[in-house]
N, C-alpha and C. Protein backbone atom coordinates (compact mmCIF):
# COMPACT_ATOMS: atom_id res chain seq x y z
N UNK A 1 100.55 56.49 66.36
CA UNK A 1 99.83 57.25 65.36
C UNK A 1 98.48 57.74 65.91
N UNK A 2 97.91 56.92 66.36
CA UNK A 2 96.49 57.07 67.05
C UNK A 2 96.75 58.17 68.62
N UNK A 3 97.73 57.57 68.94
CA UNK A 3 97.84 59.11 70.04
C UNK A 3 98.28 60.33 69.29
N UNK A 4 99.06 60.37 68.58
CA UNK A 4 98.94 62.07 67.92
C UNK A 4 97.62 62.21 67.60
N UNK A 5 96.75 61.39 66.99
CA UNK A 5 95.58 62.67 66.33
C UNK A 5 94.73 62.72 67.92
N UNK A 6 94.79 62.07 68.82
CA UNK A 6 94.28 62.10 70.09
C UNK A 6 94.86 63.15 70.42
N UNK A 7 96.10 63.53 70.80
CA UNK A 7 96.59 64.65 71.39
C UNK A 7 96.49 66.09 70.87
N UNK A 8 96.29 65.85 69.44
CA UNK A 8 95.84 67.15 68.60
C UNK A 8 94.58 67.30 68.39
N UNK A 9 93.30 66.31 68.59
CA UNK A 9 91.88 66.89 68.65
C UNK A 9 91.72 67.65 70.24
N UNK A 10 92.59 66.75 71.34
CA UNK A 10 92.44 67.54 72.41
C UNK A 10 92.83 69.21 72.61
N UNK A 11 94.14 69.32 71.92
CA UNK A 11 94.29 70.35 72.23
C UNK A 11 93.69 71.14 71.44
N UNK A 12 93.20 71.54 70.30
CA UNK A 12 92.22 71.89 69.06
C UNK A 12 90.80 72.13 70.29
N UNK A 13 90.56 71.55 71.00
CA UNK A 13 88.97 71.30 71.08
C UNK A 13 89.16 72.08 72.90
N UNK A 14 90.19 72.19 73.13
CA UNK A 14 90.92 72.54 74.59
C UNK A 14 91.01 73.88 74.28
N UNK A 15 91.53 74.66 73.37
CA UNK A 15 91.69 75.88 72.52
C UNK A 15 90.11 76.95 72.33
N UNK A 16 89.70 75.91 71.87
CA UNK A 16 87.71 76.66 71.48
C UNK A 16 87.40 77.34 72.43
N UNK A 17 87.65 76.41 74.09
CA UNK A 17 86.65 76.91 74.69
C UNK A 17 87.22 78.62 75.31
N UNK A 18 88.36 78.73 74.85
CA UNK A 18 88.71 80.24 75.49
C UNK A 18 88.20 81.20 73.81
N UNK A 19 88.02 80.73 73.37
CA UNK A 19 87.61 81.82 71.75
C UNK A 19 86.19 81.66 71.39
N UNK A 20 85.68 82.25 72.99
CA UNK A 20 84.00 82.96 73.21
C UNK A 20 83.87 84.03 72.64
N UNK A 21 82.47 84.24 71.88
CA UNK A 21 82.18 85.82 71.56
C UNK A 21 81.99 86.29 73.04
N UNK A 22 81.93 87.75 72.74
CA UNK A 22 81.72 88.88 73.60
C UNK A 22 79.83 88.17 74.09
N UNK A 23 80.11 88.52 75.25
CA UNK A 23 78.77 88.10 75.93
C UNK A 23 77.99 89.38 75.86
N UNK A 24 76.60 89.01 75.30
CA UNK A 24 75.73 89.77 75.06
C UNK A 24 75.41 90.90 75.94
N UNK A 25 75.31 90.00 77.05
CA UNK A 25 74.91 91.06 78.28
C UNK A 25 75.80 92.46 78.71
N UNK A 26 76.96 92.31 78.10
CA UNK A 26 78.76 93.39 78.09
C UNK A 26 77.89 94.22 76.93
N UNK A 27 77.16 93.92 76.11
CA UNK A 27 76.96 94.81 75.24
C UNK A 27 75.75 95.78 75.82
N UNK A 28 74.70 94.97 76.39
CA UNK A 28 73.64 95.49 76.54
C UNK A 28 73.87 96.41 78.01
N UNK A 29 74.74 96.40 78.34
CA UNK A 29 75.43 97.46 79.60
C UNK A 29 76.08 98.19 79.14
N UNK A 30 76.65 97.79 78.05
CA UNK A 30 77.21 99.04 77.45
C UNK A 30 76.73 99.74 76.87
N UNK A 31 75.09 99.48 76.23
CA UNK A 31 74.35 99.97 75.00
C UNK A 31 75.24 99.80 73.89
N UNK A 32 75.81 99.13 73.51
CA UNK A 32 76.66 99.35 71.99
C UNK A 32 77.94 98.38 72.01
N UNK A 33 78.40 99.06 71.01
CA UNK A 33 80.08 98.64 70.96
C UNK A 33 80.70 99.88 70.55
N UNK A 34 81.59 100.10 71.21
CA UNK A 34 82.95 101.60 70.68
C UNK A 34 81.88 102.68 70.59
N UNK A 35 81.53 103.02 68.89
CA UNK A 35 80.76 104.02 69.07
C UNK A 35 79.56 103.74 68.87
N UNK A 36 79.40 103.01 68.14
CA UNK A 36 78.01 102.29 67.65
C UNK A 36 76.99 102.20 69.21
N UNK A 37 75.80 102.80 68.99
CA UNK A 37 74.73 102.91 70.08
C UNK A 37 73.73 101.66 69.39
N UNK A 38 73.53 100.74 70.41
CA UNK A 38 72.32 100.23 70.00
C UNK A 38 70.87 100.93 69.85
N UNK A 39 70.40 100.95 68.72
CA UNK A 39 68.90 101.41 68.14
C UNK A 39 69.33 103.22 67.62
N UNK A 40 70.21 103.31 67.47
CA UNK A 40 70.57 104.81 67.05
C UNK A 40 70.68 104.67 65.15
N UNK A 41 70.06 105.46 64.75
CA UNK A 41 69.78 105.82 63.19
C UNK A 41 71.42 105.41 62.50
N UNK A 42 70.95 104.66 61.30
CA UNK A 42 72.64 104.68 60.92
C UNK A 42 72.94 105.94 60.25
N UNK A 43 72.41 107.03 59.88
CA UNK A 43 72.77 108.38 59.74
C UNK A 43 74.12 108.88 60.85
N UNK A 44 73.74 108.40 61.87
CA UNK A 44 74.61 108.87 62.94
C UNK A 44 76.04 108.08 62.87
N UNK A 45 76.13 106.98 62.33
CA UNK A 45 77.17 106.23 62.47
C UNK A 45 78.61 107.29 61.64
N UNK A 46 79.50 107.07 61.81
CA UNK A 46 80.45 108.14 61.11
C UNK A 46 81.10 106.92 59.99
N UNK A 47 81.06 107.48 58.40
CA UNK A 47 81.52 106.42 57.18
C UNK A 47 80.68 105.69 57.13
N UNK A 48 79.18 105.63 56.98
CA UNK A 48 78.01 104.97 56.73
C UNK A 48 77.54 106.03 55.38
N UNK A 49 77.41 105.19 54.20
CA UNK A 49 77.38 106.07 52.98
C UNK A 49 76.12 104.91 52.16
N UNK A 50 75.28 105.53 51.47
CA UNK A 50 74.19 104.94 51.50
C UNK A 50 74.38 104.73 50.15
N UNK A 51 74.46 103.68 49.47
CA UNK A 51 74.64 103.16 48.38
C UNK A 51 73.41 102.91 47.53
N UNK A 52 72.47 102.23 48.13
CA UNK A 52 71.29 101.99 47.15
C UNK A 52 69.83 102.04 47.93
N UNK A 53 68.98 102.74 47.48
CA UNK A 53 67.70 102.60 48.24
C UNK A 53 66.73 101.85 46.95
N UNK A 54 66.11 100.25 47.26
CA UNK A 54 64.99 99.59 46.86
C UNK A 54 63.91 99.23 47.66
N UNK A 55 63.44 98.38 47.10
CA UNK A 55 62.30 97.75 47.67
C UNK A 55 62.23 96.35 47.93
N UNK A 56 62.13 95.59 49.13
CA UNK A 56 62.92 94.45 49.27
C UNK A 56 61.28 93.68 48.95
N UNK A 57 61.27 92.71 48.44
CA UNK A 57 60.14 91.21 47.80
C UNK A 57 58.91 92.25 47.41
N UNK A 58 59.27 93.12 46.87
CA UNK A 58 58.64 94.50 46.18
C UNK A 58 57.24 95.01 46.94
N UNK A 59 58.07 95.24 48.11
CA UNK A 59 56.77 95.93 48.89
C UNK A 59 57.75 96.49 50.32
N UNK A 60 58.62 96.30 50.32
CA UNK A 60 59.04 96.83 51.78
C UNK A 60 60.30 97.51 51.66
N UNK A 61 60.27 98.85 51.96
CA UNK A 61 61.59 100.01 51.62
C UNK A 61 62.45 99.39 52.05
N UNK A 62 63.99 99.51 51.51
CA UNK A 62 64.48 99.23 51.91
C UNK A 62 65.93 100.12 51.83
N UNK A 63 67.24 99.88 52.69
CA UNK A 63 68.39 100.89 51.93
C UNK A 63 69.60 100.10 52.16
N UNK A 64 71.04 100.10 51.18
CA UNK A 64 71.78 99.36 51.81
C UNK A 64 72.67 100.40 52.02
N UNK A 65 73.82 100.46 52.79
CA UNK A 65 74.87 101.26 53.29
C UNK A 65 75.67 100.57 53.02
């Protein structure tokens, strides 16, 4: 009994280490992801539709998309 849950935390915990995010640095060579440019206006993004413009802790503009 005690070796199954041994053999199933191993492989569970053996599994993780290949389901890395994307390494930062792949992005920052890429400037972006697909189309998305890092620091580019979300105006530019294509299906970015601007839903509500407030004021966030009532002093700082804000907009959500």
């Amino acid at each position: 009994m005690h070796s199954r849950i041994g053999v199933t935390l191993l492989l569970i915990t053996g599994n993780l280490i290949f389901l890395q995010a994307q390494n930062v640095a792949e992005l920052d060579r890429r400037n972006g992801f697909k189309s998305i440019k890092l620091g580019s206006p979300i105006d530019s993004i294509k299906g970015a539709v601007l839903k509500k413009e407030f004021l966030e802790k009532e002093e700082f503009s804000a907009r959500l998309y």
